[in-house]
Protein backbone atom coordinates (compact mmCIF):
# COMPACT_ATOMS: atom_id res chain seq x y z
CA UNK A 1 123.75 175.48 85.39
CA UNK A 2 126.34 174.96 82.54
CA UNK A 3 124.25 177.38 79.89
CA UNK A 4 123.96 180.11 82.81
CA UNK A 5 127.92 179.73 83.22
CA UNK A 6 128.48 179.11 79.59
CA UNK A 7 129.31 182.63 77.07
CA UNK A 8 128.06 181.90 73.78
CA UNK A 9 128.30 185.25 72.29
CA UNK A 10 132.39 184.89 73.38
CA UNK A 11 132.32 181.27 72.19
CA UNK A 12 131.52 182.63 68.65
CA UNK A 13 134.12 185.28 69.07
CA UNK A 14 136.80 183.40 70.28
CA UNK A 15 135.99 180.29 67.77
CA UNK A 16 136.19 183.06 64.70
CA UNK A 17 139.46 184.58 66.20
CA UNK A 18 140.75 180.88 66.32
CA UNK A 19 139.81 180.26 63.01
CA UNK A 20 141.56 182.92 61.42
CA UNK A 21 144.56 181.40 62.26
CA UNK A 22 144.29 178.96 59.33
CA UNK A 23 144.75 175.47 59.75
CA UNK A 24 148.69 175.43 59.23
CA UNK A 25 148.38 178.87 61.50
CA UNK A 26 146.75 176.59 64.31
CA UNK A 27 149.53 173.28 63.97
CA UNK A 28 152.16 175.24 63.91
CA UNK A 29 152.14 175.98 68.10
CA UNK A 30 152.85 172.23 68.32
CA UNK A 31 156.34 173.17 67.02
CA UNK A 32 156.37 175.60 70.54
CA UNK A 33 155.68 172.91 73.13
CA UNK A 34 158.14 171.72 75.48
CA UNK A 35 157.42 167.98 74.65
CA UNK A 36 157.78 168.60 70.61
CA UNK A 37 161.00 170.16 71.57
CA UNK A 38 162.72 167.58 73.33
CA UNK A 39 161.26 164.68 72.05
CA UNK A 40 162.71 166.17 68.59
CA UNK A 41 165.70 166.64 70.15
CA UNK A 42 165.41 163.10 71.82
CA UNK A 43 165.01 161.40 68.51
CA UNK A 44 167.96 162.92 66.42
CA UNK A 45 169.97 160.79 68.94
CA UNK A 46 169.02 158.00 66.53
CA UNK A 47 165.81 156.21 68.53
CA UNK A 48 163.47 154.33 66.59
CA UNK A 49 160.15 155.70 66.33
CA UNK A 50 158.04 153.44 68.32
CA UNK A 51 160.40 153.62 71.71
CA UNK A 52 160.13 157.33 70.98
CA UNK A 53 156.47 156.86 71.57
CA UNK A 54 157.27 155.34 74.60
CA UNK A 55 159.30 157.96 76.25
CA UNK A 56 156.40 160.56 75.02
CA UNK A 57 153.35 158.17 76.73
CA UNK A 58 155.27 157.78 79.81
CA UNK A 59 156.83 160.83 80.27
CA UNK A 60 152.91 162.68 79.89
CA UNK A 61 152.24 160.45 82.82
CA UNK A 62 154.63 161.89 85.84
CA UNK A 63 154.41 165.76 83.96
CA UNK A 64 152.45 167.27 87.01
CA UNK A 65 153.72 168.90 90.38
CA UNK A 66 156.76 170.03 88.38
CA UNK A 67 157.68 172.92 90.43
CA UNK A 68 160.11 175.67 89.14
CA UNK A 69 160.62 176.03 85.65
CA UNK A 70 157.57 174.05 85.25
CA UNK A 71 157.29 171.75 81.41
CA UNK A 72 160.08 173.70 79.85
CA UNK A 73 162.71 172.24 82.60
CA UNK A 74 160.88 169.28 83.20
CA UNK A 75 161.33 167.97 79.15
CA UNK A 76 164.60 169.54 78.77
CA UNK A 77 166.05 167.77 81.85
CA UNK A 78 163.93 164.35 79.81
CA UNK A 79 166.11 164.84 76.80
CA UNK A 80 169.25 165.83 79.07
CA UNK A 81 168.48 162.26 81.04
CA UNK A 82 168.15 160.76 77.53
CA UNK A 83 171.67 162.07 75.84
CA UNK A 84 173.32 160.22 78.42
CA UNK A 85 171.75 157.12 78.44
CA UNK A 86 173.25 154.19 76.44
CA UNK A 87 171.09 153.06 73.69
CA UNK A 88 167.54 153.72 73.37
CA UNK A 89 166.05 151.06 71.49
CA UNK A 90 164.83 148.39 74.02
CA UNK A 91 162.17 148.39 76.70
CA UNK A 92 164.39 147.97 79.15
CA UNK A 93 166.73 150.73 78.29
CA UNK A 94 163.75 153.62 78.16
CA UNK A 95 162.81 151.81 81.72
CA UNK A 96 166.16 152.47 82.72
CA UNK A 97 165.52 156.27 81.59
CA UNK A 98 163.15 156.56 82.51
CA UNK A 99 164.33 155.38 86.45
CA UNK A 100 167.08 158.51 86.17
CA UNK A 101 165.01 160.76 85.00
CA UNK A 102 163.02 159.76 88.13
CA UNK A 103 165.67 160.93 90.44
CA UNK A 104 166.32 164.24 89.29
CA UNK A 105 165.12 166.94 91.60
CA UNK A 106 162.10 168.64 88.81
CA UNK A 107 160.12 164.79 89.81
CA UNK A 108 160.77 164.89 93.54
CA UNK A 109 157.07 166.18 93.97
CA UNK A 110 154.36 163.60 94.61
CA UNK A 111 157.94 161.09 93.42
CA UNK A 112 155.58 157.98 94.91
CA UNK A 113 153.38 158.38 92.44
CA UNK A 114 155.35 158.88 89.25
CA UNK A 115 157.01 155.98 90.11
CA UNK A 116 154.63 153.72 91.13
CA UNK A 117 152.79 154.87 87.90
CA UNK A 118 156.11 153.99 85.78
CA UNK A 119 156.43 150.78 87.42
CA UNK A 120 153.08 150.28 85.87
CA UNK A 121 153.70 151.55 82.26
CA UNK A 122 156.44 149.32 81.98
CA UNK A 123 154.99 146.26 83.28
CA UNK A 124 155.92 143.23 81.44
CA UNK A 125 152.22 142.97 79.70
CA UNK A 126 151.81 146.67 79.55
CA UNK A 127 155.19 147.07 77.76
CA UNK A 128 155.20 144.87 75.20
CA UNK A 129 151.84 145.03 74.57
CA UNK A 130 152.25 148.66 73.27
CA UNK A 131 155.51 147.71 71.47
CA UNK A 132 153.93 144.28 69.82
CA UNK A 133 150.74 146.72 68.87
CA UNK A 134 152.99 149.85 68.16
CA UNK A 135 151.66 149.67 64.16
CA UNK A 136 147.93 149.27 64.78
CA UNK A 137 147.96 151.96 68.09
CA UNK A 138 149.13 154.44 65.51
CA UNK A 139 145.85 153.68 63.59
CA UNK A 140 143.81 152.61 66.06
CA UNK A 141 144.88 155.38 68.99
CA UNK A 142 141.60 155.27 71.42
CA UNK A 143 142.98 151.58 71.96
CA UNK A 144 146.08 153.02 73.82
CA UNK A 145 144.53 155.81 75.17
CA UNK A 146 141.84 153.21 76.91
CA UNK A 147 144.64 151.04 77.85
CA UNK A 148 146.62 153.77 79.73
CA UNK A 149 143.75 154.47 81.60
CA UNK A 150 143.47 150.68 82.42
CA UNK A 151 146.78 150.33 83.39
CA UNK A 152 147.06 153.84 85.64
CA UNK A 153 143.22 152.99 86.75
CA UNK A 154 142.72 156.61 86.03
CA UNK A 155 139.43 158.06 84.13
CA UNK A 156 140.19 158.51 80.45
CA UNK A 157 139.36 162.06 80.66
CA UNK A 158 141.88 162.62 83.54
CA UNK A 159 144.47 165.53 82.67
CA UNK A 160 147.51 163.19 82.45
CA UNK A 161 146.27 160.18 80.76
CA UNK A 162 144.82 163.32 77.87
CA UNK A 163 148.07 164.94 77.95
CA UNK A 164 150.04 161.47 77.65
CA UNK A 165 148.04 161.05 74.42
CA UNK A 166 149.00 164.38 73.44
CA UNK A 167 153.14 163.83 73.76
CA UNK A 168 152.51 160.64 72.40
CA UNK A 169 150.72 162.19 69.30
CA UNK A 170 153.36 165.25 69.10
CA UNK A 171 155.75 162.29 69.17
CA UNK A 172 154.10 160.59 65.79
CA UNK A 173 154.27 164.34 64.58
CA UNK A 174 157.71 164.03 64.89
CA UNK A 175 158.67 160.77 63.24
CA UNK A 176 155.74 161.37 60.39
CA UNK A 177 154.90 164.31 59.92
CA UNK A 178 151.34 163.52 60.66
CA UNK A 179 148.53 163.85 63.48
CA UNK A 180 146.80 160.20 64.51
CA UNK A 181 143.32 159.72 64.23
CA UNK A 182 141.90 160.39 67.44
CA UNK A 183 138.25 160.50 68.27
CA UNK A 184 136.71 163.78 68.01
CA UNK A 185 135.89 163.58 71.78
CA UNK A 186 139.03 163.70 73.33
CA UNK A 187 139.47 166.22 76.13
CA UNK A 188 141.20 169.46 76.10
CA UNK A 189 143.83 168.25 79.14
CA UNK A 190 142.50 170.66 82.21
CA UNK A 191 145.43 172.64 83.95
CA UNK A 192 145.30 176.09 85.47
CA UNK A 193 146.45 177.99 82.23
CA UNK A 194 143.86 176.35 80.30
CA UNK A 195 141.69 177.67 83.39
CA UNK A 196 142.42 181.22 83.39
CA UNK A 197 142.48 181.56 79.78
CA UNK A 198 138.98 180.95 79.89
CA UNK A 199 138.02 182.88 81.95
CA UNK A 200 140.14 185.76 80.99
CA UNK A 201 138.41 185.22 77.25
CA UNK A 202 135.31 185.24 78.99
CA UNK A 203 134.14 181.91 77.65
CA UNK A 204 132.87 181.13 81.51
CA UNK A 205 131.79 183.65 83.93
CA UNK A 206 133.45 182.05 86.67
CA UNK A 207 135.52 179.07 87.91
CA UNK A 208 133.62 175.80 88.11
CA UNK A 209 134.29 171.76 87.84
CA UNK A 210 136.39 170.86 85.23
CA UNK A 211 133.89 168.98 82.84
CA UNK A 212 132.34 172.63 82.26
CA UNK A 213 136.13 174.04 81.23
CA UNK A 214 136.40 171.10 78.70
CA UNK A 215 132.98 171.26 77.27
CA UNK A 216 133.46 175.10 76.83
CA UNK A 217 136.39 174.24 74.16
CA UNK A 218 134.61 171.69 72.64
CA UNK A 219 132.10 173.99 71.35
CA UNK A 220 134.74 176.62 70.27
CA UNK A 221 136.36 173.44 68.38
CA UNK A 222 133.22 172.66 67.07
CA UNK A 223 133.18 176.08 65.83
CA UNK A 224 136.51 176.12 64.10
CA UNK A 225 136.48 172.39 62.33
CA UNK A 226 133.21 174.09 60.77
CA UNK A 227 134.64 177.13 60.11
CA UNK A 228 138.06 175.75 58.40
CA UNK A 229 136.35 172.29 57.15
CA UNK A 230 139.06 170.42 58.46
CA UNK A 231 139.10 166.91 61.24
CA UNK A 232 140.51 168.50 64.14
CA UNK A 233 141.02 167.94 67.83
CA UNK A 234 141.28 169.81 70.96
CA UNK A 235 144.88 168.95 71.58
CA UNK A 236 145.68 171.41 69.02
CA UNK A 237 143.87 174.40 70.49
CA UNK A 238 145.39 173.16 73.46
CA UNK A 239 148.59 174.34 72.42
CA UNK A 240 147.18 177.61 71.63
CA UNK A 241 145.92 178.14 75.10
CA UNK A 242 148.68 176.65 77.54
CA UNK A 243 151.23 178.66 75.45
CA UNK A 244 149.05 182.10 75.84
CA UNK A 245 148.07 181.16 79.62
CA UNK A 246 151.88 180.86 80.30
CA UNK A 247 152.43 184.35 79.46
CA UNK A 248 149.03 185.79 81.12
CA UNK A 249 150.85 183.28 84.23
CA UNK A 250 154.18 185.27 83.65
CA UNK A 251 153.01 188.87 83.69
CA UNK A 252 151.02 188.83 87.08
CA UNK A 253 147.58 188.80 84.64
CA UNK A 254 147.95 192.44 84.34
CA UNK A 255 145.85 193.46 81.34
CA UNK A 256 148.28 195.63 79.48
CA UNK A 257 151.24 193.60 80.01
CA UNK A 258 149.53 190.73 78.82
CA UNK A 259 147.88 191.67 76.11
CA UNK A 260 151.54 193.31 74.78
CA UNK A 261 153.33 190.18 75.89
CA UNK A 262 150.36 187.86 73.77
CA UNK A 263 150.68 190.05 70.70
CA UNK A 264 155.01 190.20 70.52
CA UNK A 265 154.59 186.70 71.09
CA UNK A 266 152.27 185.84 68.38
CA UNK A 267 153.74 187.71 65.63
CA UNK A 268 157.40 187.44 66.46
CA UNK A 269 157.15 183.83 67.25
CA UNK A 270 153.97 181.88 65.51
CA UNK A 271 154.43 184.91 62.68
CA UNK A 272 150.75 186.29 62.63
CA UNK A 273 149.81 189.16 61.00
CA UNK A 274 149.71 191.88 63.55
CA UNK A 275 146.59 193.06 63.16
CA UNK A 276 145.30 189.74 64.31
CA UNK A 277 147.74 188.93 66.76
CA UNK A 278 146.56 192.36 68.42
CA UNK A 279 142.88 191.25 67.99
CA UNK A 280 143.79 187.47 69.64
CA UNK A 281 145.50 189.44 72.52
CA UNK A 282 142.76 191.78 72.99
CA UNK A 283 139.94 189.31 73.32
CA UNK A 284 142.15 186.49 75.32
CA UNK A 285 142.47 188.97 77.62
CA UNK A 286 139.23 190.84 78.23
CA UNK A 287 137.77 189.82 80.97
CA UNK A 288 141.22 189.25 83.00
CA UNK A 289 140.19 191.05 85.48
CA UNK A 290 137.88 187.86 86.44
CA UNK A 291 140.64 185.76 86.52
């Protein structure tokens, strides 16, 4: 079923597109998504690095159901919550955050959840186990992402605990300058803009489960950490793809208007040649009529 649903040919194409952008070309949407910009934001208020970690992993945990404005209001209103809080540097005080941030109106969907799963998080073994281990996670990051998914008793491969690894990487990012050493097998985290972008690239044919949508992009990573020779993982095309499906999202996946919107975007923004960004837009976009 999965080879019948699977594009190869547009695997290739895509993968070669992707892989064009260069390596720095590729990191360098990181720097676009609304976690990396508030949790930057977040620590120039003077947090240490490992409670900014802490923030990241359990703020990835309750980003679903946002609602309007969707992750762009949802981490602004995060750092907002955060300038006004009193000292960051203890688990108790990113609890206590983490509790406001909780009662502002972009959680109030599914608001059970989130906080039953941030009553969790900050457990007292949960807590300080990540802040006694905070040295070795950064090495060792599988260990935290197989605790989280413990803890939330929630698949590893489940959207949220991926993405929580994500903002918790993007968070290391920030106070290192540097990626952790995740395994090669960690999921692209499954949303509906990762959805429709691949189907609008024409990777799949049609919409299916969502084990087909992330084994799609592993083989177009595959492709790429040949092509460029370099360990990466699919949370980095993942920023590629949410940031491109948002715009497909925002103009009504109307072929023109997206493919204009995808190309401005890429060379005005991530400052790609334009020749490329035109190709990228072009082939993102060229089955959208699918979508």
């Amino acid at each position: 079923m999965q080879k019948q649903l699977i594009n190869y040919e547009r695997v290739n194409r895509i993968a070669d597109l992707l892989s064009r952008l260069g390596f720095d070309g590729i990191i360098k949407f990181d720097c676009y998504e609304p976690e990396y910009i508030a949790l930057k934001k977040i620590f120039n208020l003077n947090i240490e690095p490992k409670f900014l970690g802490l923030i990241a992993l359990s703020a990835g945990t309750i980003d679903f159901q946002l609602g309007f404005g969707g992750a762009e209001r949802f981490w602004g209103v995060l750092h907002e919550t955060a300038k006004e809080a009193i000292g960051l540097n203890s688990i108790e005080n990113i609890k206590g955050l983490m509790m406001l941030f909780l009662n502002n109106p972009v959680n109030a969907r599914c608001l059970e959840v989130k906080k039953e799963r941030i009553k969790k998080i900050f457990s007292k073994d949960s807590a300080n186990w990540y802040i006694d281990n905070y040295e070795y996670l950064r090495e060792n990051p599988e260990k935290l992402w197989k605790k989280l998914a413990q803890v939330l008793r929630s698949p590893m491969n489940k959207k949220t605990i991926v993405f929580s690894m994500k903002a918790f990487d993007i968070a290391n990012l920030i106070c290192y300058g540097d990626y952790l050493p995740f395994p090669q097998n960690i999921p692209i985290p499954v949303d509906f803009h990762v959805k429709h972008v691949t189907i609008s690239s024409g990777l799949l044919n049609q919409y299916y489960d969502d084990e087909l949508f992330r084994n799609v992009w592993s083989l177009v990573l595959n492709k790429v950490k040949y092509n460029l020779d370099r360990n990466i993982t699919l949370l980095r095309l993942d920023s590629i793809v949410w940031q491109i499906g948002k715009l497909l999202y925002k103009c009504g996946y109307k072929r023109e208007l997206s493919q204009k919107s995808v190309e401005e975007y890429l060379t005005r923004k991530i400052c790609i040649e334009k020749n490329l960004a035109k190709e990228i837009a072009t082939e993102l976009t060229r089955f959208i009529d699918n979508v």
